[in-house]
C-alpha atoms as a PDB file:
ATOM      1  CA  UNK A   1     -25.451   5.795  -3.468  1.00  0.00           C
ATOM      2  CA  UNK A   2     -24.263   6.937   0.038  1.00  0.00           C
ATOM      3  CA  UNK A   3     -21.711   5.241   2.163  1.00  0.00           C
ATOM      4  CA  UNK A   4     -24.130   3.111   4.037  1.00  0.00           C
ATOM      5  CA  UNK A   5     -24.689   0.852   0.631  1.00  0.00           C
ATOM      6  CA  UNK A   6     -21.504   0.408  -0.442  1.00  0.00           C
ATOM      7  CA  UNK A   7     -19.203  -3.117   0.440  1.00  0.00           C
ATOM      8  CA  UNK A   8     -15.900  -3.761  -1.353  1.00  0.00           C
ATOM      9  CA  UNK A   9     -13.464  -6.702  -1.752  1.00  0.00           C
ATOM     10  CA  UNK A  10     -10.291  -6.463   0.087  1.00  0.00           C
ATOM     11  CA  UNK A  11      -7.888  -7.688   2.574  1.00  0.00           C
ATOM     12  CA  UNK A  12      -7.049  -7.055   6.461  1.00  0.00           C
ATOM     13  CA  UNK A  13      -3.791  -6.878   7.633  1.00  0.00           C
ATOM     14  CA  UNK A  14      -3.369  -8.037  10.888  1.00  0.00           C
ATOM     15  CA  UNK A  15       0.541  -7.823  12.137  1.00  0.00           C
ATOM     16  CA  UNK A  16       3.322  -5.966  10.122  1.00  0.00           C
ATOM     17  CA  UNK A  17       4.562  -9.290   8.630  1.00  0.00           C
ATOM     18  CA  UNK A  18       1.383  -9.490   6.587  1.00  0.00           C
ATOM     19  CA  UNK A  19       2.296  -6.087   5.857  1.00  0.00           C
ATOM     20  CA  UNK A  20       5.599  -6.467   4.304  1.00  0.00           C
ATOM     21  CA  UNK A  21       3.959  -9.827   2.486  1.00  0.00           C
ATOM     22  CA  UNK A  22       1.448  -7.477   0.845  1.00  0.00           C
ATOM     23  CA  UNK A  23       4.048  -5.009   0.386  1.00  0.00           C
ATOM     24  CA  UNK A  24       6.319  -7.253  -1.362  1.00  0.00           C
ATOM     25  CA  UNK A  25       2.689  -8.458  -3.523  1.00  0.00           C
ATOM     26  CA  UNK A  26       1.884  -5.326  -4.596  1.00  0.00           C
ATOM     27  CA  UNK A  27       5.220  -5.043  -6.336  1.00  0.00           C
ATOM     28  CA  UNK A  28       4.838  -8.197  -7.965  1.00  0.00           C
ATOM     29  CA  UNK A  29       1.196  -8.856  -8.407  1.00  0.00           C
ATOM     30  CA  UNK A  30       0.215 -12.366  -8.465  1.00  0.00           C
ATOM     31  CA  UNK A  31      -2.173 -14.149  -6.063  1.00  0.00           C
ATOM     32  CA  UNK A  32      -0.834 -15.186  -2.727  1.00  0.00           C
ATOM     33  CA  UNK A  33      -2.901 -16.036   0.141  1.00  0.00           C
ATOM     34  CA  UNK A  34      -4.431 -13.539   2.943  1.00  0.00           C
ATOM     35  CA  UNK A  35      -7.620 -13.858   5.156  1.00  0.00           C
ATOM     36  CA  UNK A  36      -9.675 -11.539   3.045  1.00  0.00           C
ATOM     37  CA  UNK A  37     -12.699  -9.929   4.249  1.00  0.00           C
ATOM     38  CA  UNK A  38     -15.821  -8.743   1.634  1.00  0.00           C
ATOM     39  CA  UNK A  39     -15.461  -4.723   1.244  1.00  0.00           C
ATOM     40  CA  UNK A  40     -16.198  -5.007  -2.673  1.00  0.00           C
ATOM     41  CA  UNK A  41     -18.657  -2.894  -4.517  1.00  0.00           C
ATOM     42  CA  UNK A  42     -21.818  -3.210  -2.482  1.00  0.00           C
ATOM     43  CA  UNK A  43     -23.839  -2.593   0.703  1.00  0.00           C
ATOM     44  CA  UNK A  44     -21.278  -2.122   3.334  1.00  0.00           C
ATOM     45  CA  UNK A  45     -23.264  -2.717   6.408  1.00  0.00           C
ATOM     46  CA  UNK A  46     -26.427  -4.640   6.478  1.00  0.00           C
ATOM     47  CA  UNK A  47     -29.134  -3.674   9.021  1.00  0.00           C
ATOM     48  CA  UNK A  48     -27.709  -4.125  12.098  1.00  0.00           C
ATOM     49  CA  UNK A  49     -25.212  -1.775  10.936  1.00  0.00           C
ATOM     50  CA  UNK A  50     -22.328  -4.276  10.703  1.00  0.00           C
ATOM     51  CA  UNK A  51     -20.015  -5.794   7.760  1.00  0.00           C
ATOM     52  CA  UNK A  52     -21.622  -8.600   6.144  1.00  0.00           C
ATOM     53  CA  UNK A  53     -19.852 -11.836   5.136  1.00  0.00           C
ATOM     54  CA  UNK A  54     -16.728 -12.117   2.845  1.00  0.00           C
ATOM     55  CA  UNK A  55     -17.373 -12.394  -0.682  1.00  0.00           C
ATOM     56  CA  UNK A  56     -17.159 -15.803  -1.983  1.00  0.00           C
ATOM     57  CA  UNK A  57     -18.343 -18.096  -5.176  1.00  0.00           C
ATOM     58  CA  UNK A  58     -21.244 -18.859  -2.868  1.00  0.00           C
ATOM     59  CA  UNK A  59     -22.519 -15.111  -3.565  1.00  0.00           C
ATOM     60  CA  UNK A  60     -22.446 -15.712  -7.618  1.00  0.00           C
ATOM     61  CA  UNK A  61     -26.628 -16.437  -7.791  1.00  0.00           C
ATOM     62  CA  UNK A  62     -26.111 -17.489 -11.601  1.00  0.00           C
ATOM     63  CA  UNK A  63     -24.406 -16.942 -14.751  1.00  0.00           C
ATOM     64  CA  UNK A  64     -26.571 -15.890 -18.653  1.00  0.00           C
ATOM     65  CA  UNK A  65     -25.305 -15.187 -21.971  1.00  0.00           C
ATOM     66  CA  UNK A  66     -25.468 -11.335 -22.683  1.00  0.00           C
ATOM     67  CA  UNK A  67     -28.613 -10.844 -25.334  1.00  0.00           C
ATOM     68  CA  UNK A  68     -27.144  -9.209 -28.669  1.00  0.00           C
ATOM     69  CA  UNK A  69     -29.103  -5.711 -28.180  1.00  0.00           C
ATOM     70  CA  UNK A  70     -27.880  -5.470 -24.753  1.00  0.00           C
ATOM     71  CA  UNK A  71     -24.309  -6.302 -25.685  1.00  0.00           C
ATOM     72  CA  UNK A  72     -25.121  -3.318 -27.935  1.00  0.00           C
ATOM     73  CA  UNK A  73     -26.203  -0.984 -25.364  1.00  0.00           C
ATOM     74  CA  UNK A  74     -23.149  -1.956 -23.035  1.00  0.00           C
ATOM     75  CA  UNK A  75     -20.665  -1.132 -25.934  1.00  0.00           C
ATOM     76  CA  UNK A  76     -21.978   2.324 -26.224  1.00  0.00           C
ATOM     77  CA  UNK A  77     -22.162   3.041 -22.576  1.00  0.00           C
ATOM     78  CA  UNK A  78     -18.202   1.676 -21.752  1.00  0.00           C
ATOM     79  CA  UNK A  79     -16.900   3.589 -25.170  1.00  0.00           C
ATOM     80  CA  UNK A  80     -19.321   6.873 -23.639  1.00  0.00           C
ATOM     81  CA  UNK A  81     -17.656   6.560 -20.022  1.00  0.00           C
ATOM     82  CA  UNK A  82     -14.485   5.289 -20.772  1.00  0.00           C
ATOM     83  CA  UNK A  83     -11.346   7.014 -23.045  1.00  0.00           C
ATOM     84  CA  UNK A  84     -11.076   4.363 -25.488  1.00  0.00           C
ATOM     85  CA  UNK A  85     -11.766   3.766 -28.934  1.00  0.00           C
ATOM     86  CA  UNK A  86     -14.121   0.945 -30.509  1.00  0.00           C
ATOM     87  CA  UNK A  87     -10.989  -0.708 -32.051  1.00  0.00           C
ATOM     88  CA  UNK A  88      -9.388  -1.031 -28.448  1.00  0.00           C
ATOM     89  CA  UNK A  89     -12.604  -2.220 -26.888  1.00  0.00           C
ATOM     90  CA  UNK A  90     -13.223  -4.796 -29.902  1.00  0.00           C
ATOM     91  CA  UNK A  91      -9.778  -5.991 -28.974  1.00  0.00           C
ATOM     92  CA  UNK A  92     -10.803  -6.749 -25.061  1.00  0.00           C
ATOM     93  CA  UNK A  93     -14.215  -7.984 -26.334  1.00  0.00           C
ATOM     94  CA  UNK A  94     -14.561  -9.263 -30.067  1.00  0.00           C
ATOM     95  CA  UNK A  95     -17.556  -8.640 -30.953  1.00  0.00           C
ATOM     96  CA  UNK A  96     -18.019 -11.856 -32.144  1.00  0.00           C
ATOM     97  CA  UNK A  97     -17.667 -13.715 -29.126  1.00  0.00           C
ATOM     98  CA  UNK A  98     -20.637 -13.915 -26.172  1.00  0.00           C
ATOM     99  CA  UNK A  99     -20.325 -12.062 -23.318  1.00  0.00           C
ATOM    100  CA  UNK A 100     -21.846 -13.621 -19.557  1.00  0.00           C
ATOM    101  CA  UNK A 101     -23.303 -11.404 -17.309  1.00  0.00           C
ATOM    102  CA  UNK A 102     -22.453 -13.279 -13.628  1.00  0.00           C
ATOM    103  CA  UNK A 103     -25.035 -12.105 -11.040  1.00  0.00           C
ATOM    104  CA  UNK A 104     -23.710 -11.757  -7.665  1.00  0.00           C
ATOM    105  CA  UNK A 105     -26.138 -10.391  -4.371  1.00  0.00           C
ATOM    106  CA  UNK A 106     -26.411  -7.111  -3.289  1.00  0.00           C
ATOM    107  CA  UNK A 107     -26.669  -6.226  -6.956  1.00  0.00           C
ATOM    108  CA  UNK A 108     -23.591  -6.671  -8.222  1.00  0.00           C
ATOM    109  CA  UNK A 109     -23.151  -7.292 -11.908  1.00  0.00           C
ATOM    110  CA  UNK A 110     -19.948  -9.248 -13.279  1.00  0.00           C
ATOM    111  CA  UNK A 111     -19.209  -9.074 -16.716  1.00  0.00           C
ATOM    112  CA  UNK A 112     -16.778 -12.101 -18.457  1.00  0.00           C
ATOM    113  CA  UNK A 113     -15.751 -12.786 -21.840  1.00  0.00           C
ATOM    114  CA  UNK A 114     -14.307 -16.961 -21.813  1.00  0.00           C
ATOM    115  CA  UNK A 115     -14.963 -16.593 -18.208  1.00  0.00           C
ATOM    116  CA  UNK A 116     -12.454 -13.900 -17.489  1.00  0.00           C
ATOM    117  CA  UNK A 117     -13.846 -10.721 -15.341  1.00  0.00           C
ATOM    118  CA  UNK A 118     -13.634  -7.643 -17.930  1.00  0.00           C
ATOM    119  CA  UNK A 119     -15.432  -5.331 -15.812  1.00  0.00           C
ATOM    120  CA  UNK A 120     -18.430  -4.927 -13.522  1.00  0.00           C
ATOM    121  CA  UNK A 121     -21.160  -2.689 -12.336  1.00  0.00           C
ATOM    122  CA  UNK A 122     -23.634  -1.758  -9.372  1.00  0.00           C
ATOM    123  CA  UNK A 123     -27.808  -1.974 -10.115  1.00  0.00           C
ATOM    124  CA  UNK A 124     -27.352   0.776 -13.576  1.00  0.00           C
ATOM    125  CA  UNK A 125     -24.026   2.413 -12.557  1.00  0.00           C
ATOM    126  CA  UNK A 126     -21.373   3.473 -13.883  1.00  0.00           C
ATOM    127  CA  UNK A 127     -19.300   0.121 -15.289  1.00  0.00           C
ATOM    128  CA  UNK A 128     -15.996  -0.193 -13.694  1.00  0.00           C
ATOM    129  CA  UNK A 129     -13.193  -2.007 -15.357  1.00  0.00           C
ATOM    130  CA  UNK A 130     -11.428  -4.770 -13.827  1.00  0.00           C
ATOM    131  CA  UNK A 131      -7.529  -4.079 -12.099  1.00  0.00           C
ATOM    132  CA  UNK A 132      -6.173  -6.814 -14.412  1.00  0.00           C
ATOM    133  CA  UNK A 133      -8.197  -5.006 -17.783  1.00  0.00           C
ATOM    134  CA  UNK A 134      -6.354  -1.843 -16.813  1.00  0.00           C
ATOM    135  CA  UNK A 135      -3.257  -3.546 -16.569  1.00  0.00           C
ATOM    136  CA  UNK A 136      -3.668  -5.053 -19.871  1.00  0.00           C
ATOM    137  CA  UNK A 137      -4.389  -1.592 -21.633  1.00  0.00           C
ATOM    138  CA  UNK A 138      -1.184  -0.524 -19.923  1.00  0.00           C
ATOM    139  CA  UNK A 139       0.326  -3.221 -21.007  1.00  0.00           C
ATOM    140  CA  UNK A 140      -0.863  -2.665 -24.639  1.00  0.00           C
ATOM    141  CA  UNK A 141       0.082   0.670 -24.583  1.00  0.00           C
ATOM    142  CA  UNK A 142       3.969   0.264 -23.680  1.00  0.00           C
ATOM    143  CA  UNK A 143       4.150  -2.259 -26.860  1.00  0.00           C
ATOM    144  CA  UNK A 144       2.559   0.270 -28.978  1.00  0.00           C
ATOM    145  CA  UNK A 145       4.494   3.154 -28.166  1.00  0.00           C
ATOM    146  CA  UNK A 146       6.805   2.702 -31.299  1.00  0.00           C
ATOM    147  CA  UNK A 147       3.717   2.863 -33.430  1.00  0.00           C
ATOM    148  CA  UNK A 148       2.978   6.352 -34.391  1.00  0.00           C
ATOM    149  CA  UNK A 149      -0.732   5.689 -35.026  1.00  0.00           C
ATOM    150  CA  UNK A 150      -1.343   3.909 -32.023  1.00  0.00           C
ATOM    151  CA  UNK A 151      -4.624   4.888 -30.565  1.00  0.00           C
ATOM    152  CA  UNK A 152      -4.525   3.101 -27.189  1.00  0.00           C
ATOM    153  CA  UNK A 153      -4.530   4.717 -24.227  1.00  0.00           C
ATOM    154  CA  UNK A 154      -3.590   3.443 -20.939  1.00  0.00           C
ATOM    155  CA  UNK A 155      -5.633   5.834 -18.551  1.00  0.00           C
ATOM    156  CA  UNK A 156      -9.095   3.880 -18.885  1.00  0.00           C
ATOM    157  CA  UNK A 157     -10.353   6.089 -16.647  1.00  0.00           C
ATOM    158  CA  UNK A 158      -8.805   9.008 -15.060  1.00  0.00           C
ATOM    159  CA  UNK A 159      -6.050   8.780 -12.915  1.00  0.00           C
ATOM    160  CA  UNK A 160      -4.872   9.871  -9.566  1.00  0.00           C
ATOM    161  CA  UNK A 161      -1.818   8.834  -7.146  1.00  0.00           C
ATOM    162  CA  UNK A 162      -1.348   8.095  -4.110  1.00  0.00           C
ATOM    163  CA  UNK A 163       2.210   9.242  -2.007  1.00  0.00           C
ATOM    164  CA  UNK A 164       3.953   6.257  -0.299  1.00  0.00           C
ATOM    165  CA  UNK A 165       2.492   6.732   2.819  1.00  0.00           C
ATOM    166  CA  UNK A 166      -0.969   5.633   2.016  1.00  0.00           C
ATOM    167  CA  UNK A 167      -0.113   2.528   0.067  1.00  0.00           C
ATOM    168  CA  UNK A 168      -0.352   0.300   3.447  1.00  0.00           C
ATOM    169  CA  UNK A 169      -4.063   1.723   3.540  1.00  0.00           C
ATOM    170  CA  UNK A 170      -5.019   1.021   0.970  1.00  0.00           C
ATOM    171  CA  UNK A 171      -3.567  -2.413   0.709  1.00  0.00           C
ATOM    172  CA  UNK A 172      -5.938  -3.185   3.643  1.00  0.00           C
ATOM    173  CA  UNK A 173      -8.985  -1.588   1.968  1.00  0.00           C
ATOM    174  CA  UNK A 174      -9.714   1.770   3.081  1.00  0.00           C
ATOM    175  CA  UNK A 175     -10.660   4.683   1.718  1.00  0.00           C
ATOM    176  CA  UNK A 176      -8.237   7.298  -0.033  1.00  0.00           C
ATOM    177  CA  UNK A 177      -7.715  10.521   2.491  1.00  0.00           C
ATOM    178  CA  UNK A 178      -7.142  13.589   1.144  1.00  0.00           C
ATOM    179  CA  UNK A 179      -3.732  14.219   1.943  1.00  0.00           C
ATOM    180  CA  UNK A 180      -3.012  11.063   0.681  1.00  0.00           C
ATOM    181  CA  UNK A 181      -3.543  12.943  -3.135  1.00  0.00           C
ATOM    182  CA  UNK A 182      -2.039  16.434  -2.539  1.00  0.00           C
ATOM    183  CA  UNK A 183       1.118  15.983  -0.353  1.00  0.00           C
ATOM    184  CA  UNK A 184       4.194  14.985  -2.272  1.00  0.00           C
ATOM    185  CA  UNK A 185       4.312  12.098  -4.087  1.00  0.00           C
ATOM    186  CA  UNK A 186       0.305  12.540  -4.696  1.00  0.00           C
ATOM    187  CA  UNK A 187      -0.904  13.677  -7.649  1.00  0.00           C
ATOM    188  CA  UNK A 188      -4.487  15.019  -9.064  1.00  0.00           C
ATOM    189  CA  UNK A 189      -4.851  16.166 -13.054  1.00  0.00           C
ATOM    190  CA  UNK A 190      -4.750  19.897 -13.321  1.00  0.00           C
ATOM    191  CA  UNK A 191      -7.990  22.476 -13.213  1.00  0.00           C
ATOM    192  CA  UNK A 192      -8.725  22.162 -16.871  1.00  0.00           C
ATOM    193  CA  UNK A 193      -8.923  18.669 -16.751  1.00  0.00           C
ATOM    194  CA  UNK A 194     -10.715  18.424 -12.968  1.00  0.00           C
ATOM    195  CA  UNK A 195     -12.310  14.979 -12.374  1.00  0.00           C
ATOM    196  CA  UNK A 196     -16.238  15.205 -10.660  1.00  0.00           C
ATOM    197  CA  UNK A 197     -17.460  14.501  -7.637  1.00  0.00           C
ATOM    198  CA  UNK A 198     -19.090  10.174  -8.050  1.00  0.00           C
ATOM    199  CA  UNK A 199     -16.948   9.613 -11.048  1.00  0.00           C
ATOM    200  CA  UNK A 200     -14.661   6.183 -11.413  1.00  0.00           C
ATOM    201  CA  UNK A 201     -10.278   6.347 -11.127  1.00  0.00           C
ATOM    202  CA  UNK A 202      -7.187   4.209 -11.436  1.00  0.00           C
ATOM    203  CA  UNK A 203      -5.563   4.859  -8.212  1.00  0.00           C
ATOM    204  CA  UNK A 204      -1.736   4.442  -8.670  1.00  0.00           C
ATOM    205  CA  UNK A 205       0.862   4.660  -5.836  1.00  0.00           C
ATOM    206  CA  UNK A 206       3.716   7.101  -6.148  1.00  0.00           C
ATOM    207  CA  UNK A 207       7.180   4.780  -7.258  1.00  0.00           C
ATOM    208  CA  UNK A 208       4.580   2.130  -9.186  1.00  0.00           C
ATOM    209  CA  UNK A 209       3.531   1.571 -12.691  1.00  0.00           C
ATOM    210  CA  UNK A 210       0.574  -0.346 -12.684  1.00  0.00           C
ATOM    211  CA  UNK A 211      -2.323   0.967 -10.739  1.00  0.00           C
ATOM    212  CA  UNK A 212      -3.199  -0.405  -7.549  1.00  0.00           C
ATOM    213  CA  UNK A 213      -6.762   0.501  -7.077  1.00  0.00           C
ATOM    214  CA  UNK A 214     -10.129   1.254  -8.598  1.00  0.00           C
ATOM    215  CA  UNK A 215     -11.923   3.897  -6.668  1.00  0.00           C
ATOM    216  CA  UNK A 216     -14.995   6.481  -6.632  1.00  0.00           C
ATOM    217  CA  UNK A 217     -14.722  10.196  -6.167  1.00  0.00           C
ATOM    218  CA  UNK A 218     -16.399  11.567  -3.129  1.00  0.00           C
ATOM    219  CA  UNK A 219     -15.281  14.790  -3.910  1.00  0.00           C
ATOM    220  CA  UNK A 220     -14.298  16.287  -7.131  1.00  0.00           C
ATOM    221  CA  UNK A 221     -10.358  16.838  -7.670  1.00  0.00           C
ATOM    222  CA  UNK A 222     -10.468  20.491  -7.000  1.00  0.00           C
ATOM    223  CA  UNK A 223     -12.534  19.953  -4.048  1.00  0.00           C
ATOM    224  CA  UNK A 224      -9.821  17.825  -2.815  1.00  0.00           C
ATOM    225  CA  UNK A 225      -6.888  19.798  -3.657  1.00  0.00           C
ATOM    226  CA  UNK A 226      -8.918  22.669  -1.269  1.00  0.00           C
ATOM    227  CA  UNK A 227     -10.505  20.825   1.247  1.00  0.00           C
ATOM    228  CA  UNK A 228      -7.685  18.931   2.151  1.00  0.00           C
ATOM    229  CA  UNK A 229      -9.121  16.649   5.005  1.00  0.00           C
ATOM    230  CA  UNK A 230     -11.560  13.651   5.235  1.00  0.00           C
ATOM    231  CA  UNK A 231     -12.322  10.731   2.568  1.00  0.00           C
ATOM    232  CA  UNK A 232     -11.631  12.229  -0.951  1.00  0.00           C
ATOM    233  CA  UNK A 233     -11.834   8.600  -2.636  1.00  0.00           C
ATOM    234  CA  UNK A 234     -13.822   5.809  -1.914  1.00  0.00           C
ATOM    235  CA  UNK A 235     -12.189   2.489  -2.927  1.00  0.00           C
ATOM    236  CA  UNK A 236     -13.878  -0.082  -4.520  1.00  0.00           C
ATOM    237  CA  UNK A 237     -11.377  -2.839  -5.554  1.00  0.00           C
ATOM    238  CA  UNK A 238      -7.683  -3.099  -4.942  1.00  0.00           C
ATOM    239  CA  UNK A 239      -4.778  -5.470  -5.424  1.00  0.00           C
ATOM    240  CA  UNK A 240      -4.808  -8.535  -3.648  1.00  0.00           C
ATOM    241  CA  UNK A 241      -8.811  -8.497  -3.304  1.00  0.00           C
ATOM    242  CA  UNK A 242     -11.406 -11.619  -4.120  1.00  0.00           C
ATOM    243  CA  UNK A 243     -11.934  -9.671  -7.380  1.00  0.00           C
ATOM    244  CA  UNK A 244      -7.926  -9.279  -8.177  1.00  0.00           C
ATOM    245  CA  UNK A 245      -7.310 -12.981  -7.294  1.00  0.00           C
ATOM    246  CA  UNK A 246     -11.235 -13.898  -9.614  1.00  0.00           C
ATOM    247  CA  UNK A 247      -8.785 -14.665 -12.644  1.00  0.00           C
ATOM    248  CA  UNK A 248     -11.751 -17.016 -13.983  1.00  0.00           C
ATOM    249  CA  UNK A 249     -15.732 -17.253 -12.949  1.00  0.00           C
ATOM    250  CA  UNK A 250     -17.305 -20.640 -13.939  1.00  0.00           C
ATOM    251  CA  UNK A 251     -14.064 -22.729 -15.370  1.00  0.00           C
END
């Protein structure tokens, strides 16, 4: 998909005391109020060329129960695009218990387990976890540490940082610059492990733990390392955004 079909949750800042608010938030990440404006995973502009309305319940179009066979087939794609093992993903999602698939406009797939967001997908893309699943993994993985034949892994997906410079933009919902990744306090995985061009990331912020974003690669992680300039990731969900503060659909 190119940029013109792509809208993402978020927030706008609009003074720098809603700045320090959503600085002090994404330390300590738990709901608190903002105007938030619709730049989640979708079309970004509609055919006049301008944003379309923020998301809201009112763009949920209905809620089904997951057939068995396709439950299936969406096990085998997440364990296929994601580093984690069947036991960690039967953890997040017993098998024995239904999963809903919420259908939202412009495509946009939401998938829950007791009503809780787990993760989510665009038409038949790639399926993107949710912030608060990745935080949970991390989560995991700290308790297991002691446990020598612990198999959970907290990078999902891979990650990237941010240096503390670009956590303000991204806070408000833009896209990840280049420099943002390769001055200091950025960081991209080495050669041998080089992430590709349209693949999903955990976005962390250099002095955090948890990561703060969910993006998309517009260029690969060498590419960015040499290029240097222009949007290097495209962000799709963030702290603070109607999908961060979506604890439950439909309870």
């Amino acid at each position: 998909m190119g940029a013109g079909h792509r809208k993402r949750f978020g927030l706008k800042l609009n003074s720098v005391s809603s700045f320090l608010i959503a600085a002090v938030h994404f330390q300590h990440p738990t709901p608190i109020m903002f105007k938030k404006y619709s730049i989640f995973y979708s079309a970004v502009y509609n055919s006049l060329n301008k944003p379309s309305s923020r998301f809201s319940s009112a763009d949920i179009s209905g809620q089904t129960v997951v057939k068995s066979s396709v439950q299936r087939s969406i096990r085998t794609s997440i364990l296929a695009q994601w580093n984690m093992d069947p036991e960690t993903l039967d953890a997040i999602w017993p098998k024995k218990e239904g999963l809903m698939h919420v259908k939202c406009r412009d495509h946009i797939s939401i998938y829950t387990c007791h009503g809780e967001p787990l993760f989510f997908q665009h038409f038949d893309g790639p399926f993107y976890p949710t912030l608060r699943l990745l935080h949970q993994c991390e989560t995991w993985h700290l308790l297991n540490l002691a446990e020598t034949e612990s198999r959970l892994d907290p990078n999902v997906i891979p990650k990237v940082q941010i240096d503390r410079g670009a956590i303000r933009f991204l806070l408000s919902g833009a896209n990840m610059m280049c420099p943002g990744f390769t001055s200091k306090g950025g960081w991209l995985p080495p050669a041998e492990s080089a992430i590709p061009t349209n693949h999903p990331v955990a976005i962390h912020a250099e002095g955090k733990e948890s990561a703060a974003g969910i993006g998309l690669t517009k260029l690969s992680s060498e590419e960015i390392k040499s290029v240097n300039k222009g949007i290097g990731i495209e962000l799709i969900t963030h702290l603070g955004d109607d999908l961060w503060n979506m604890k439950k659909i439909g309870s």
